[in-house]
PDB file of N, CA and C in Angstrom:
ATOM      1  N   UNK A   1       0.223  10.737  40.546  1.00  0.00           N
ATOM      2  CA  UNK A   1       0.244  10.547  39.114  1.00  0.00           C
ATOM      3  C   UNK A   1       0.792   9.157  38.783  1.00  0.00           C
ATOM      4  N   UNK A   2       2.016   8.906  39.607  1.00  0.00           N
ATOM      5  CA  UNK A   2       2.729   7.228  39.143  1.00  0.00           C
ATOM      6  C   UNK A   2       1.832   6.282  39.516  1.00  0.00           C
ATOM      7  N   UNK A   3       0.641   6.363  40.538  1.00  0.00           N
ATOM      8  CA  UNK A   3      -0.373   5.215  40.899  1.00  0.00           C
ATOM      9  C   UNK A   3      -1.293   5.840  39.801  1.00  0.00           C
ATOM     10  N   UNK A   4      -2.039   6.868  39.062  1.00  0.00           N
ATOM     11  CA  UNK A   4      -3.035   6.397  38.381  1.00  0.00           C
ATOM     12  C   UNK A   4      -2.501   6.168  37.124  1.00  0.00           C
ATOM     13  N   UNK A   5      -1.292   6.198  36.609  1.00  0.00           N
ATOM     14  CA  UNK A   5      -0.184   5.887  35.086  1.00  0.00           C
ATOM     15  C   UNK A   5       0.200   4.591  35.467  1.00  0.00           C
ATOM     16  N   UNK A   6       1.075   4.081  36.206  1.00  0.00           N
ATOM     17  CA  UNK A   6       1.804   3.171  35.618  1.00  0.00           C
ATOM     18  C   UNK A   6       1.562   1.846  36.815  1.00  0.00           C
ATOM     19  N   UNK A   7       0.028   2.150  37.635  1.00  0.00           N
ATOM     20  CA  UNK A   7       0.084   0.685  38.399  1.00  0.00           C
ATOM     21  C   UNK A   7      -0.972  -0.246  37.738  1.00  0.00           C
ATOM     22  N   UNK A   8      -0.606  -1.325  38.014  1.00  0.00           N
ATOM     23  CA  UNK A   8      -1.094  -2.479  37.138  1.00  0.00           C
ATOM     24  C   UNK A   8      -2.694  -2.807  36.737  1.00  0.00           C
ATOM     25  N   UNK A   9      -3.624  -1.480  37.888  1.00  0.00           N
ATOM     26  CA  UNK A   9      -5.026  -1.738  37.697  1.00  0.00           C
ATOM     27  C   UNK A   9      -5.241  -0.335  36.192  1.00  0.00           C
ATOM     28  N   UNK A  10      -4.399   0.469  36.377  1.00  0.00           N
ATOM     29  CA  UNK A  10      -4.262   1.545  35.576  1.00  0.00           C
ATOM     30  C   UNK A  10      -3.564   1.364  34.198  1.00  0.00           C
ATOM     31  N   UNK A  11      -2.579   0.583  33.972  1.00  0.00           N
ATOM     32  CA  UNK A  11      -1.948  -0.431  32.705  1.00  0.00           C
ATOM     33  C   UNK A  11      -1.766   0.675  31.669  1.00  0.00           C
ATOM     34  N   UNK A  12      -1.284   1.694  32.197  1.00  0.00           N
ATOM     35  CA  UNK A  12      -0.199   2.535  31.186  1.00  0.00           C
ATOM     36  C   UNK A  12      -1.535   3.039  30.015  1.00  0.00           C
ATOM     37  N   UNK A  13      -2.778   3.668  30.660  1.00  0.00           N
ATOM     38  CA  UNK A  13      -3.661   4.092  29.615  1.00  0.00           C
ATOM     39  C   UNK A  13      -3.975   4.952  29.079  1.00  0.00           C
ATOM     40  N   UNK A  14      -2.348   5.680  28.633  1.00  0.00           N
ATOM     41  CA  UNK A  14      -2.674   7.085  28.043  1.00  0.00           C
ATOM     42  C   UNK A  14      -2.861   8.248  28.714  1.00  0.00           C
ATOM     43  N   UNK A  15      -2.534   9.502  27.836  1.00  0.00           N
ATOM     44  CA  UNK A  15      -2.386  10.744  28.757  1.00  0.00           C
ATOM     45  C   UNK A  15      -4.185  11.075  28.842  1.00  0.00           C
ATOM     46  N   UNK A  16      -5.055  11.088  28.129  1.00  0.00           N
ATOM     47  CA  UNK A  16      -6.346  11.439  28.356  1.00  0.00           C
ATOM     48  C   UNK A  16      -7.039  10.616  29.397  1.00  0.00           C
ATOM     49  N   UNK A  17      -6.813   9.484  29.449  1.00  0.00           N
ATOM     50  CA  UNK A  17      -7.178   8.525  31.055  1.00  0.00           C
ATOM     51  C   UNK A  17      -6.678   8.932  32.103  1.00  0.00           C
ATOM     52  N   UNK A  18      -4.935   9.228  31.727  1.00  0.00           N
ATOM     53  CA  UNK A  18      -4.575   9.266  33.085  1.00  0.00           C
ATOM     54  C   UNK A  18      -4.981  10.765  33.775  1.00  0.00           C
ATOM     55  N   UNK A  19      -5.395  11.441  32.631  1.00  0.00           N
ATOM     56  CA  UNK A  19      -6.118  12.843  32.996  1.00  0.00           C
ATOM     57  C   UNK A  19      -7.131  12.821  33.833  1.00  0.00           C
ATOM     58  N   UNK A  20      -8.285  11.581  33.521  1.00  0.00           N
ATOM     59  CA  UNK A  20      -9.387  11.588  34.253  1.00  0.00           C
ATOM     60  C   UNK A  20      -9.629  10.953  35.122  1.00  0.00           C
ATOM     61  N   UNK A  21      -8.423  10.067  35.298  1.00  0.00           N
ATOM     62  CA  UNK A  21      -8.377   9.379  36.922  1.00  0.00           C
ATOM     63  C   UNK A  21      -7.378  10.240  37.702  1.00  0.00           C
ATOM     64  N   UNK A  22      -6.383  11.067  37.491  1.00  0.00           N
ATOM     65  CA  UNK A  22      -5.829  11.778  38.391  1.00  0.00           C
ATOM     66  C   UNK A  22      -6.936  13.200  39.176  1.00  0.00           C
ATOM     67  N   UNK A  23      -7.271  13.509  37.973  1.00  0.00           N
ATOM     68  CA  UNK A  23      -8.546  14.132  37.770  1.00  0.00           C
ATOM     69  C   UNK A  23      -9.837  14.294  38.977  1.00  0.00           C
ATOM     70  N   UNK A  24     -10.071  13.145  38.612  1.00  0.00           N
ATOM     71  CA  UNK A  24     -11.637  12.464  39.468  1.00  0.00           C
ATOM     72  C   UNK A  24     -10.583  12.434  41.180  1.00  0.00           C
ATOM     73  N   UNK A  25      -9.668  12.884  41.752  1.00  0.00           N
ATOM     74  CA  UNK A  25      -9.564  12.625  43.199  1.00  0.00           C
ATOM     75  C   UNK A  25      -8.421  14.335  43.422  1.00  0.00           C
ATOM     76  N   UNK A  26      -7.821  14.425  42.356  1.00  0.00           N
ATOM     77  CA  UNK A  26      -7.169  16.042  42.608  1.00  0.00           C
ATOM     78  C   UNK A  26      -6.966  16.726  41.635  1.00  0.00           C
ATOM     79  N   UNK A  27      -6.712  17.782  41.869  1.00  0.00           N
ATOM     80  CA  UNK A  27      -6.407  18.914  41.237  1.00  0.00           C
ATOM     81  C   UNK A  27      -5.649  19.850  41.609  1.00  0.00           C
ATOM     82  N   UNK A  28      -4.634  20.253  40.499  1.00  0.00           N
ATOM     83  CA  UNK A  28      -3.692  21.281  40.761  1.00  0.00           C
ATOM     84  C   UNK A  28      -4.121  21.925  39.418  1.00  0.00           C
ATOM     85  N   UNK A  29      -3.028  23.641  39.548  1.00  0.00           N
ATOM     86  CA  UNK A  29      -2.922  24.684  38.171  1.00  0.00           C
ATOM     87  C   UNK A  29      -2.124  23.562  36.941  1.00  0.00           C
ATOM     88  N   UNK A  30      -2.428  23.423  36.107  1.00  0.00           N
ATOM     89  CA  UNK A  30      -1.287  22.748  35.118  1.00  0.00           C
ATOM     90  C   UNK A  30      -1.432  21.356  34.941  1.00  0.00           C
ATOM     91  N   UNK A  31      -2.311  20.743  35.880  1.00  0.00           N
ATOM     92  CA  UNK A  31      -2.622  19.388  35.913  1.00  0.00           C
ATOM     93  C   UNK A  31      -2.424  18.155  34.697  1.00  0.00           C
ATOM     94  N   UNK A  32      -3.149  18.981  33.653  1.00  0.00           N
ATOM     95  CA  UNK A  32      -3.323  18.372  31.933  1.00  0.00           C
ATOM     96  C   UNK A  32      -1.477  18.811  31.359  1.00  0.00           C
ATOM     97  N   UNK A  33      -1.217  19.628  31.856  1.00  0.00           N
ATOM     98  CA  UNK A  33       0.470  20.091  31.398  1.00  0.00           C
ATOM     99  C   UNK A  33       1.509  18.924  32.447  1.00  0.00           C
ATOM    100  N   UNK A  34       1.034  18.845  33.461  1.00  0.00           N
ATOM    101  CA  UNK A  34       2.381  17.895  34.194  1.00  0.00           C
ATOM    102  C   UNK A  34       1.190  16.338  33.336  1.00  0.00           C
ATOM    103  N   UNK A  35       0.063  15.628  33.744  1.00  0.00           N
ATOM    104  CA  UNK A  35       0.192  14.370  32.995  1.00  0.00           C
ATOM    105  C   UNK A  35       0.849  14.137  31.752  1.00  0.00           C
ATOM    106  N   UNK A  36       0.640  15.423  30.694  1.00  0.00           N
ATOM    107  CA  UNK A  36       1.052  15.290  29.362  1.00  0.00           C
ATOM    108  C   UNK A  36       2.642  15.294  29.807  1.00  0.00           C
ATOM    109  N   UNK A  37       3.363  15.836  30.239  1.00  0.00           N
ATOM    110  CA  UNK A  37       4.881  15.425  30.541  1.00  0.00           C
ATOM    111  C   UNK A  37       5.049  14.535  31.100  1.00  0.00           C
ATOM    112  N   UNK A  38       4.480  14.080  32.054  1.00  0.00           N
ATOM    113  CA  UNK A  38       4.839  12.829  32.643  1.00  0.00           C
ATOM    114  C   UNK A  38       4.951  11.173  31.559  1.00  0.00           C
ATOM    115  N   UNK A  39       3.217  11.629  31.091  1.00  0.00           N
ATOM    116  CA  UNK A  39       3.031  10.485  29.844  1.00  0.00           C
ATOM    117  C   UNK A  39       4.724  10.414  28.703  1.00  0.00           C
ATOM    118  N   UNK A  40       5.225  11.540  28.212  1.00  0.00           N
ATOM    119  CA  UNK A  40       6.023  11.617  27.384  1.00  0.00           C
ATOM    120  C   UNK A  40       6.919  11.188  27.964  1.00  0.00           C
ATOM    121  N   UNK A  41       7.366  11.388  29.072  1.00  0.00           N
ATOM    122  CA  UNK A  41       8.799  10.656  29.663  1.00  0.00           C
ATOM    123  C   UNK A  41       8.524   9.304  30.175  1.00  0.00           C
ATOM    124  N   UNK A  42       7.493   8.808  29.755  1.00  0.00           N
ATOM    125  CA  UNK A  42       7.436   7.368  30.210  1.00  0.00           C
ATOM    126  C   UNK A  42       7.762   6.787  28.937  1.00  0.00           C
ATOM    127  N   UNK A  43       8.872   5.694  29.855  1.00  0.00           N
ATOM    128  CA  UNK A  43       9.458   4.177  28.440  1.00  0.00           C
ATOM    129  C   UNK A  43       8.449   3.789  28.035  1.00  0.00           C
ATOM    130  N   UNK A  44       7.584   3.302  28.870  1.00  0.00           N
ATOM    131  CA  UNK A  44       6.591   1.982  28.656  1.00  0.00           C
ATOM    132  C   UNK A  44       5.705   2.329  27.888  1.00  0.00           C
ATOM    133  N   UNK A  45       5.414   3.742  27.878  1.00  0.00           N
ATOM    134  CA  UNK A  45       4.458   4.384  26.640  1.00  0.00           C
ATOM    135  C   UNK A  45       4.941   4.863  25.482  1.00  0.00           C
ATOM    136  N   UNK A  46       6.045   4.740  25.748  1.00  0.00           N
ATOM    137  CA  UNK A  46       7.281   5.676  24.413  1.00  0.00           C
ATOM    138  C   UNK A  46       7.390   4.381  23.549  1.00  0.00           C
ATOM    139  N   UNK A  47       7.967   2.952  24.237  1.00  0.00           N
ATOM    140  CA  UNK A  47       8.255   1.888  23.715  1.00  0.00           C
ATOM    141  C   UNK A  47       6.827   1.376  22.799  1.00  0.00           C
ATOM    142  N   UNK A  48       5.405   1.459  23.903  1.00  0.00           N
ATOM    143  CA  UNK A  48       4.543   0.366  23.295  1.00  0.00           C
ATOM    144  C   UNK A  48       3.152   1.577  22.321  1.00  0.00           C
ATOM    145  N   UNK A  49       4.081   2.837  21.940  1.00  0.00           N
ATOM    146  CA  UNK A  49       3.263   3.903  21.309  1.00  0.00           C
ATOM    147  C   UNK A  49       3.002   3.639  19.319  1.00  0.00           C
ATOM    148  N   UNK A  50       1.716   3.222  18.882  1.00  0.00           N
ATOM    149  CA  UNK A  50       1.748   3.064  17.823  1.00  0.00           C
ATOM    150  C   UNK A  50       1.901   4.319  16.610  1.00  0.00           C
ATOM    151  N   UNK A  51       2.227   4.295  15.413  1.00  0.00           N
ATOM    152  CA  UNK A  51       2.319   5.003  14.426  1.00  0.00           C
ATOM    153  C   UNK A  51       1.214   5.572  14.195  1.00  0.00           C
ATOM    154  N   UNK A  52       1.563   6.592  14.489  1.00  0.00           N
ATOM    155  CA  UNK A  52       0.092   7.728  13.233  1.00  0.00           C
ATOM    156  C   UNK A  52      -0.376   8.036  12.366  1.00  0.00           C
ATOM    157  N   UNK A  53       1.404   8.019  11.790  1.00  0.00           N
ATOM    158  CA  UNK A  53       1.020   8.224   9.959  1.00  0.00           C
ATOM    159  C   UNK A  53       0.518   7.512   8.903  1.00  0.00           C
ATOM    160  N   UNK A  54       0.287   8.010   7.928  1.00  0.00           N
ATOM    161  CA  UNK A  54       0.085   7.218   6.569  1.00  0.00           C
ATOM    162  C   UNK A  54       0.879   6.370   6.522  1.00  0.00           C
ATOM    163  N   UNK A  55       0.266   4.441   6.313  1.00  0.00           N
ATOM    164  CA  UNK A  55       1.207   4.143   5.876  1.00  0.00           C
ATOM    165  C   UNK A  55       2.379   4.147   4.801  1.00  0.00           C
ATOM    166  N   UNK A  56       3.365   3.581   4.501  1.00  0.00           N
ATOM    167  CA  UNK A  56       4.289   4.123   3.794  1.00  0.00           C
ATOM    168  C   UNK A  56       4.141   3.459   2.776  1.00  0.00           C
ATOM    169  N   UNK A  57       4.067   4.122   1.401  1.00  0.00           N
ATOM    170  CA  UNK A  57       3.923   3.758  -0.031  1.00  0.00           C
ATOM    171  C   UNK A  57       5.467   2.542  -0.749  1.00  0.00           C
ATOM    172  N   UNK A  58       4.744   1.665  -1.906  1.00  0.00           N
ATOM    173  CA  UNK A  58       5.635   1.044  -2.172  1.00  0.00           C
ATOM    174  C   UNK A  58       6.704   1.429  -2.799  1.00  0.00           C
ATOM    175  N   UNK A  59       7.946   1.275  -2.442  1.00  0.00           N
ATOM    176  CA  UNK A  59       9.475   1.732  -3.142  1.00  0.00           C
ATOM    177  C   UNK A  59       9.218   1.700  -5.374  1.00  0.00           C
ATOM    178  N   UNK A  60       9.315   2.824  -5.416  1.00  0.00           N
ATOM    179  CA  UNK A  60       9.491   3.193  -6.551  1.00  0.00           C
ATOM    180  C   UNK A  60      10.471   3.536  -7.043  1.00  0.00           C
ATOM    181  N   UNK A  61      11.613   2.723  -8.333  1.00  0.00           N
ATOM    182  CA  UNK A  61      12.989   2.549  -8.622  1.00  0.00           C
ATOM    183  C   UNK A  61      12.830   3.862  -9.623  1.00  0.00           C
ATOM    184  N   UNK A  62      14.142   4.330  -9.427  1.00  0.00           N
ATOM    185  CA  UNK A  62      14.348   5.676 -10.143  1.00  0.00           C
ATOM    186  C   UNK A  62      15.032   5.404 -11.432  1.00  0.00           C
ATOM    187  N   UNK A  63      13.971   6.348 -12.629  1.00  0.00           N
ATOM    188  CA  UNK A  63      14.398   5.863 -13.922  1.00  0.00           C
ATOM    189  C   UNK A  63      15.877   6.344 -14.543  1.00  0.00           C
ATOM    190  N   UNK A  64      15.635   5.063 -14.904  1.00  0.00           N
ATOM    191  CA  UNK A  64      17.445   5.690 -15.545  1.00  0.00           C
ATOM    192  C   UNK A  64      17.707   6.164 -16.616  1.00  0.00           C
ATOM    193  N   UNK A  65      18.545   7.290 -16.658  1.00  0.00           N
ATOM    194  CA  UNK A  65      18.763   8.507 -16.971  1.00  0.00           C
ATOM    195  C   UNK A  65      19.539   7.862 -18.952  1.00  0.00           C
ATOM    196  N   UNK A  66      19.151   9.131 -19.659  1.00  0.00           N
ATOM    197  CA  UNK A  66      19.788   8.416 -21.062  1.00  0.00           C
ATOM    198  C   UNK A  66      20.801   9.271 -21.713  1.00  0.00           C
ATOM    199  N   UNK A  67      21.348  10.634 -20.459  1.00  0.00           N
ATOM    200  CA  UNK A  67      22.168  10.949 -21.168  1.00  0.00           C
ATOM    201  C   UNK A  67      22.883  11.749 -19.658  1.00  0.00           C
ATOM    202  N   UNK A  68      23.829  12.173 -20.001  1.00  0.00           N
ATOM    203  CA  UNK A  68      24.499  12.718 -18.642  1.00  0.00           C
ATOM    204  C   UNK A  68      24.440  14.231 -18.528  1.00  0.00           C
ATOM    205  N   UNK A  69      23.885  14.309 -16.562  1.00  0.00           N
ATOM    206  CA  UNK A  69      23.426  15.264 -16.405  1.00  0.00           C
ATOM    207  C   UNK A  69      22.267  15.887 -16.013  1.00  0.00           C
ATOM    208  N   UNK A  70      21.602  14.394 -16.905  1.00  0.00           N
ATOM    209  CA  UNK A  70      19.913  14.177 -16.738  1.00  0.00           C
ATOM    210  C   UNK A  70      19.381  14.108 -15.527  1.00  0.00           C
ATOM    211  N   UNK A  71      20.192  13.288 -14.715  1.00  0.00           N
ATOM    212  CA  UNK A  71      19.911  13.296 -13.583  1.00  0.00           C
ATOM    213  C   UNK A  71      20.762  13.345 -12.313  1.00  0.00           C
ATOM    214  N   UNK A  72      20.900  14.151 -11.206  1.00  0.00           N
ATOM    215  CA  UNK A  72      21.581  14.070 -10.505  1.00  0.00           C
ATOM    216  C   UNK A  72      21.857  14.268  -9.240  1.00  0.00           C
ATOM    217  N   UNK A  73      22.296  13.683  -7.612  1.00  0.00           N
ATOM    218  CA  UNK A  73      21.819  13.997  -6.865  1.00  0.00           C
ATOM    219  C   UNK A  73      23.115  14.760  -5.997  1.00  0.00           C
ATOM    220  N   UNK A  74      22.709  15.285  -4.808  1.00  0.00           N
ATOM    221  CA  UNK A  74      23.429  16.404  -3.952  1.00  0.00           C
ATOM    222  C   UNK A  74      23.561  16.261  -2.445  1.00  0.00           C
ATOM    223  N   UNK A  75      24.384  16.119  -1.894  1.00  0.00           N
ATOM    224  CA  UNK A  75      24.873  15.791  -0.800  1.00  0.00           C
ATOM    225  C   UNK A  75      25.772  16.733  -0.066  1.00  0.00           C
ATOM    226  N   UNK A  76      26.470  16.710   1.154  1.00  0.00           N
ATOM    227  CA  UNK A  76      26.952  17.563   1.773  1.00  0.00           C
ATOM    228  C   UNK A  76      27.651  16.799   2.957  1.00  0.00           C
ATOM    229  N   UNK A  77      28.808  16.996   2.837  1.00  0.00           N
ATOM    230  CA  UNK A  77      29.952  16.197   3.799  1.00  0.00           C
ATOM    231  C   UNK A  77      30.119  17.650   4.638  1.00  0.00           C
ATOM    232  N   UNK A  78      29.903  17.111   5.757  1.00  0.00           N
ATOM    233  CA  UNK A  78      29.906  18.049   7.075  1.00  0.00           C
ATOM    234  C   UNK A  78      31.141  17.648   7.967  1.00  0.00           C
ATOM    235  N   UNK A  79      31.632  18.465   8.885  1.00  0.00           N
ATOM    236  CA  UNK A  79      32.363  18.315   9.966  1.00  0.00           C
ATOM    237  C   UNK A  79      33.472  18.154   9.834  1.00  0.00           C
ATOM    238  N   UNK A  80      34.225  18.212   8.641  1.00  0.00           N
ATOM    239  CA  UNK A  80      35.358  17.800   8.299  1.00  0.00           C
ATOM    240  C   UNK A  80      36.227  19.565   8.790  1.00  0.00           C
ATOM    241  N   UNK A  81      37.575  19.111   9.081  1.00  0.00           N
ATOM    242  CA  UNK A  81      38.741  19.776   9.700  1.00  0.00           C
ATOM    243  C   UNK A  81      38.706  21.161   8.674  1.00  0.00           C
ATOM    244  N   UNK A  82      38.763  21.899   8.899  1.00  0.00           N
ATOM    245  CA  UNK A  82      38.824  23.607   8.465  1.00  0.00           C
ATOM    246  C   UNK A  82      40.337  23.321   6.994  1.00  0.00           C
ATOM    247  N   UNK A  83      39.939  23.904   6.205  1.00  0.00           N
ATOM    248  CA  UNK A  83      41.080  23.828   5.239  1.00  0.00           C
ATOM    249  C   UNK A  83      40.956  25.181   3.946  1.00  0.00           C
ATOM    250  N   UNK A  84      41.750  25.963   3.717  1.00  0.00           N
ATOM    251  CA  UNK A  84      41.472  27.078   3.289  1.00  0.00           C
ATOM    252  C   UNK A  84      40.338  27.905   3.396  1.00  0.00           C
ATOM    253  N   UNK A  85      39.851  27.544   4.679  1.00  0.00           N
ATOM    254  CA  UNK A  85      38.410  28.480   5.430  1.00  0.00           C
ATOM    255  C   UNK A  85      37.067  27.689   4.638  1.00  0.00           C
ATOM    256  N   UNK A  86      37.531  26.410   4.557  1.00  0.00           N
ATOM    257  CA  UNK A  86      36.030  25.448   4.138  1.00  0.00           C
ATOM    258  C   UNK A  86      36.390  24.281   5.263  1.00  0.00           C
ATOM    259  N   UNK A  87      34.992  23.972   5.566  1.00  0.00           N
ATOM    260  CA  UNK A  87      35.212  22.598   6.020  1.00  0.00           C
ATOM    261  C   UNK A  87      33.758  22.168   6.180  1.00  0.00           C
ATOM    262  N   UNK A  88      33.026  22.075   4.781  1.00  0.00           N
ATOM    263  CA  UNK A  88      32.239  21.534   4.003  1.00  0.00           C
ATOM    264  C   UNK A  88      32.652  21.527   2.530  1.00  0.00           C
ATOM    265  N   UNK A  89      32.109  20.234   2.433  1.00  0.00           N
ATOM    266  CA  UNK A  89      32.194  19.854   0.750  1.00  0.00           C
ATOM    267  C   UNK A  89      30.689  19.396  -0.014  1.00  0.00           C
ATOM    268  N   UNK A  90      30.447  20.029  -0.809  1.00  0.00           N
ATOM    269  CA  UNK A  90      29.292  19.704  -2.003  1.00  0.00           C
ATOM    270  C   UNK A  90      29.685  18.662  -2.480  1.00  0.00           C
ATOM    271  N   UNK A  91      29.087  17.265  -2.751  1.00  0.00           N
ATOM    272  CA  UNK A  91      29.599  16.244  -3.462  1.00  0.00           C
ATOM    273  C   UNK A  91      28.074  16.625  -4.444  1.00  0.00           C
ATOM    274  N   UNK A  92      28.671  16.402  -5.628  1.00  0.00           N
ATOM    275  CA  UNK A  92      27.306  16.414  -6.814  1.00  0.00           C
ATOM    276  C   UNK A  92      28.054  15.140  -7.888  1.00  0.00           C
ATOM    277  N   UNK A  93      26.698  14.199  -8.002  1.00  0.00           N
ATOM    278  CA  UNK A  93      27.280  12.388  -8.535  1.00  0.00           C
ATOM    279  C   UNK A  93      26.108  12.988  -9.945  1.00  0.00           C
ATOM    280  N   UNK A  94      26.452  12.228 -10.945  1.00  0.00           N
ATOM    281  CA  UNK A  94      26.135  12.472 -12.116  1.00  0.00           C
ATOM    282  C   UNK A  94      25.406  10.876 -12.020  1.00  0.00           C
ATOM    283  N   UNK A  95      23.778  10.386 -11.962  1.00  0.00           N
ATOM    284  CA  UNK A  95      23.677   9.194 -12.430  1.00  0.00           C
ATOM    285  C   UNK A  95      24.007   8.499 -13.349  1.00  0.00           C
ATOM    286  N   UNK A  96      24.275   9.233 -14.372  1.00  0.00           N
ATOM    287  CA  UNK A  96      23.910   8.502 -15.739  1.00  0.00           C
ATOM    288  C   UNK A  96      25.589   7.878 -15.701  1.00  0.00           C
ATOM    289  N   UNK A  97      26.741   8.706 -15.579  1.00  0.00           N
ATOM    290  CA  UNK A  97      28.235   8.451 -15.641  1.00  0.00           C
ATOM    291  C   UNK A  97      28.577   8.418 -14.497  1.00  0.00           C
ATOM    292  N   UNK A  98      28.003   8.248 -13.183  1.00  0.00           N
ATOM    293  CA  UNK A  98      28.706   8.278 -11.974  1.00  0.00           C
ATOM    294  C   UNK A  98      30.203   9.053 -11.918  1.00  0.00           C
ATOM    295  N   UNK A  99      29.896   9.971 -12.476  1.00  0.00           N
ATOM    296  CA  UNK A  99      31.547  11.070 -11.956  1.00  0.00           C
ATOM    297  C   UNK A  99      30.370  11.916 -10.994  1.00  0.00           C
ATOM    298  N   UNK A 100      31.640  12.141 -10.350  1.00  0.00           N
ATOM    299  CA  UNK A 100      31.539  13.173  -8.523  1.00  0.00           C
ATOM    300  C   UNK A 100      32.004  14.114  -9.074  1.00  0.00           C
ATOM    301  N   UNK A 101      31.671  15.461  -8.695  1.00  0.00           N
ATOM    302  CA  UNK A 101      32.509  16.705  -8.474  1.00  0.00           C
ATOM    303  C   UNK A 101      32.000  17.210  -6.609  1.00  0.00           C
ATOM    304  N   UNK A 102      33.176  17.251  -6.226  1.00  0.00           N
ATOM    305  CA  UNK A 102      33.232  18.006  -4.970  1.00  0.00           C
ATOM    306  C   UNK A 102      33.838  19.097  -4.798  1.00  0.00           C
ATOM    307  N   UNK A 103      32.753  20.072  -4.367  1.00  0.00           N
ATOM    308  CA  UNK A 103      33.027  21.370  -4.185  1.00  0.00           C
ATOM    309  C   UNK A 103      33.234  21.874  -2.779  1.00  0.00           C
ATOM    310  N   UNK A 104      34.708  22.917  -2.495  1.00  0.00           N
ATOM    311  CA  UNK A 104      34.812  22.678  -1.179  1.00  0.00           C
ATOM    312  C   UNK A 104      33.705  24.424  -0.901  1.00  0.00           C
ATOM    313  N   UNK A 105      33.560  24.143   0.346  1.00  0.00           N
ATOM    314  CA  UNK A 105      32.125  25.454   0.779  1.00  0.00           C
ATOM    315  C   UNK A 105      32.395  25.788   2.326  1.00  0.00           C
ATOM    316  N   UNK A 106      32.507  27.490   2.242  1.00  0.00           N
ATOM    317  CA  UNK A 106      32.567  27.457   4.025  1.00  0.00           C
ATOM    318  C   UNK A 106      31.446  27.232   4.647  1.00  0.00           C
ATOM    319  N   UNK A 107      31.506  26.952   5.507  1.00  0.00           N
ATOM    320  CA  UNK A 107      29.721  26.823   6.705  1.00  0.00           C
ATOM    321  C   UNK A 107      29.241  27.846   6.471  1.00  0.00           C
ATOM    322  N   UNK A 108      28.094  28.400   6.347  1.00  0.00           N
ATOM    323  CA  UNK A 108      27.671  29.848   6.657  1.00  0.00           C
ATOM    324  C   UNK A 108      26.757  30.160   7.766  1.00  0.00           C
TER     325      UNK A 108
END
């Protein structure tokens, strides 16, 4: 598998190539299951692997709010030391007046 993946006449060409050149000289049970693992634990394909997705849309600024309350977002402070059987806190920020209320919360 490491001579038809990663030697220099073979140039790192993917798990469906390296399927059909390991392919075209052997065969084992699982064959398409060990290239596809092998491909994934390789750097050189992990490093030089392009994006799939949609590209990503332009940043759209969030309107500001004209009275308080209007808008507001929610967060969650994790990991913090056990303290009257919480050790999570709700932070909730008010855009419009930037006041916090933090609420303390056990894990559940």
């Amino acid at each position: 598998m490491k001579e038809r993946h990663d030697s220099k006449w073979a140039g790192y060409s993917g798990i469906h190539r390296t399927i059909t050149l390991v392919g075209d000289t052997y065969y084992w049970p699982h064959l398409m299951d060990d290239v596809e693992a092998y491909g994934k634990t390789c750097l050189v394909c992990q490093q030089d692997k392009i994006e799939q997705g949609a590209p990503a849309g332009l940043l759209e600024p969030l309107l500001i709010p004209q009275r308080s309350w209007e808008s507001v977002s929610i967060d969650f402070i994790v990991g913090l030391p056990r303290s009257e059987g919480c050790n999570w806190v709700l932070v909730v920020v008010d855009h419009y007046s930037k006041y916090a209320t933090f609420i303390p919360a056990p894990k559940c």
